[in-house]
C-alpha atoms as a PDB file:
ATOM      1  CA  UNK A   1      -6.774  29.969 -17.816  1.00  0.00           C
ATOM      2  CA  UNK A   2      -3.901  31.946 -15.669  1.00  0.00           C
ATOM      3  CA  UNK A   3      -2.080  29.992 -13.789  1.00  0.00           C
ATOM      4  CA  UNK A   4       1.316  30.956 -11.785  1.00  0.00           C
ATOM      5  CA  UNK A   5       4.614  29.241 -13.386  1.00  0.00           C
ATOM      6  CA  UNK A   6       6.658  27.563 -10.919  1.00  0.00           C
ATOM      7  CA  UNK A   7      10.007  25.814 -11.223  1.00  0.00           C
ATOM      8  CA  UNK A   8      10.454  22.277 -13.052  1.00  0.00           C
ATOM      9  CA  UNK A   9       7.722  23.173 -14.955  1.00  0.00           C
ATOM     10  CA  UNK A  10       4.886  23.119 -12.346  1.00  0.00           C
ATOM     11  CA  UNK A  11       1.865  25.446 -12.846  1.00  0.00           C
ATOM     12  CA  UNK A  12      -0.968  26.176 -10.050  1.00  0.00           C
ATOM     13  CA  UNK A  13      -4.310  27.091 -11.134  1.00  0.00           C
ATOM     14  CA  UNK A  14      -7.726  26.722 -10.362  1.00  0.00           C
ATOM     15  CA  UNK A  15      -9.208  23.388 -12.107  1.00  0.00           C
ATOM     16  CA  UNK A  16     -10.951  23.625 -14.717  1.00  0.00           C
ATOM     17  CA  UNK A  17     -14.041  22.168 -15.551  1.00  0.00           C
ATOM     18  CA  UNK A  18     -13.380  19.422 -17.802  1.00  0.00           C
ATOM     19  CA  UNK A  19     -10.322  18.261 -15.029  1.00  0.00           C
ATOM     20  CA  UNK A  20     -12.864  17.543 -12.504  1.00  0.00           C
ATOM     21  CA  UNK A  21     -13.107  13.963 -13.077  1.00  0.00           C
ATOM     22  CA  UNK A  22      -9.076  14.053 -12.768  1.00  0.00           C
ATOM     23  CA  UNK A  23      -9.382  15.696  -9.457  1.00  0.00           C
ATOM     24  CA  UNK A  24     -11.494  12.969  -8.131  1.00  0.00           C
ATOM     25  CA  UNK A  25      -9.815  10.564  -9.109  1.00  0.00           C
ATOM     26  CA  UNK A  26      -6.555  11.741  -7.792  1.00  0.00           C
ATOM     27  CA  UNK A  27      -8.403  12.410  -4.341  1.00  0.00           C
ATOM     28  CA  UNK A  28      -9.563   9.472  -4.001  1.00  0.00           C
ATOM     29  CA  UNK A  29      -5.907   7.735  -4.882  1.00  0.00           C
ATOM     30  CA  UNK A  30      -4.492  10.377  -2.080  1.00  0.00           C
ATOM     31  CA  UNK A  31      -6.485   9.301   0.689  1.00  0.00           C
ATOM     32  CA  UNK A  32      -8.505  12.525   1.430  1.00  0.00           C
ATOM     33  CA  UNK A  33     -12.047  13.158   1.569  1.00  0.00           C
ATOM     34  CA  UNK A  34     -13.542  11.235  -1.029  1.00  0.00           C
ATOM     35  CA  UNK A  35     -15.646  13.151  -3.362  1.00  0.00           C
ATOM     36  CA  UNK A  36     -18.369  12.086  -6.091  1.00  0.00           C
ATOM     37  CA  UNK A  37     -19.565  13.960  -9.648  1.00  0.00           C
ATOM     38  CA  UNK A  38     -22.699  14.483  -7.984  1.00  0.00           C
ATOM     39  CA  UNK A  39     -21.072  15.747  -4.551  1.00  0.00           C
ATOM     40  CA  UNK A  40     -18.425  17.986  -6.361  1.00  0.00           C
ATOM     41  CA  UNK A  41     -21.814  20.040  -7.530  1.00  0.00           C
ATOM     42  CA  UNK A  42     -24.267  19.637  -4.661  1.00  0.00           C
ATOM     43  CA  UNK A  43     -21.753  21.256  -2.488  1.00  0.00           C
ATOM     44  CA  UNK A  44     -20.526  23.675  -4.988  1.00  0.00           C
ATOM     45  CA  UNK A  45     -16.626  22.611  -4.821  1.00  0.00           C
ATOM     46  CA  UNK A  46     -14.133  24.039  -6.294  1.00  0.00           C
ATOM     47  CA  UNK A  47     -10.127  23.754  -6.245  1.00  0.00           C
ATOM     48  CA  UNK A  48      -6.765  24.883  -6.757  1.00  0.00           C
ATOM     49  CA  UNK A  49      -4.536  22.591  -8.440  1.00  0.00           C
ATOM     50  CA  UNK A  50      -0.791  22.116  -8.698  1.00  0.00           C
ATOM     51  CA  UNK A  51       0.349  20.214 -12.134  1.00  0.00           C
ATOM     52  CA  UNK A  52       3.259  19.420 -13.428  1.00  0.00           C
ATOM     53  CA  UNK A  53       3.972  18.216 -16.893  1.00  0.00           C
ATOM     54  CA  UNK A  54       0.152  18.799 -16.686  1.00  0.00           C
ATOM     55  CA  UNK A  55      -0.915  16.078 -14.104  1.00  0.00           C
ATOM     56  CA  UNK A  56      -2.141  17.065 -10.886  1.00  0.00           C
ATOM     57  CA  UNK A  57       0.092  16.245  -8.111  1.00  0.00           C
ATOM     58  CA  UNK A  58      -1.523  18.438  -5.620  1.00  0.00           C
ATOM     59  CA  UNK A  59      -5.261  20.127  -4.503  1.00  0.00           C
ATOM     60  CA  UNK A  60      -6.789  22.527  -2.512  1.00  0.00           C
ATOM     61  CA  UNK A  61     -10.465  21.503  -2.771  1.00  0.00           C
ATOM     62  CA  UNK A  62     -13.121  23.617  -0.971  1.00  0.00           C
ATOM     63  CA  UNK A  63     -16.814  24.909  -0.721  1.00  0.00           C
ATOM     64  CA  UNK A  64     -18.012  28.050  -1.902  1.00  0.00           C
ATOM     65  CA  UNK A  65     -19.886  29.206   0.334  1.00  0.00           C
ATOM     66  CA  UNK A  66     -21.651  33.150   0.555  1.00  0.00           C
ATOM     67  CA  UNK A  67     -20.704  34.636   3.820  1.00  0.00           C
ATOM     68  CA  UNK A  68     -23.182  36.923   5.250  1.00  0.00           C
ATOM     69  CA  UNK A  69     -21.747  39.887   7.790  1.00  0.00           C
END
């Protein structure tokens, strides 16, 4: 997955799929909107993450959502 190289080795990316259950969990630990497995799909979620030394230490979750005009 492509992500964009920051410095002191932190990376953002969009998650990928088998990080979801890190993204809640960090979420949760953060304060914001909590967020379940079954949620994260209902809604159709998805998120940028920021990692460093490959843990997340930052998210921009959101809804994908099909904007008609």
């Amino acid at each position: 997955m492509d992500s964009l190289k920051l410095e002191n080795n932190i990376h953002i990316r969009r998650i990928a799929r088998g990080e979801i259950a890190s993204l809640l969990v960090f979420i949760k630990k953060m304060g914001f909107t909590e967020r379940s497995q079954d949620s994260w799909v209902g809604e159709n979620m998805d998120a940028v993450v920021a990692l460093k030394d490959d843990v997340i230490i930052g998210a921009i979750p959101f809804s994908k959502r099909d904007w008609k005009r």
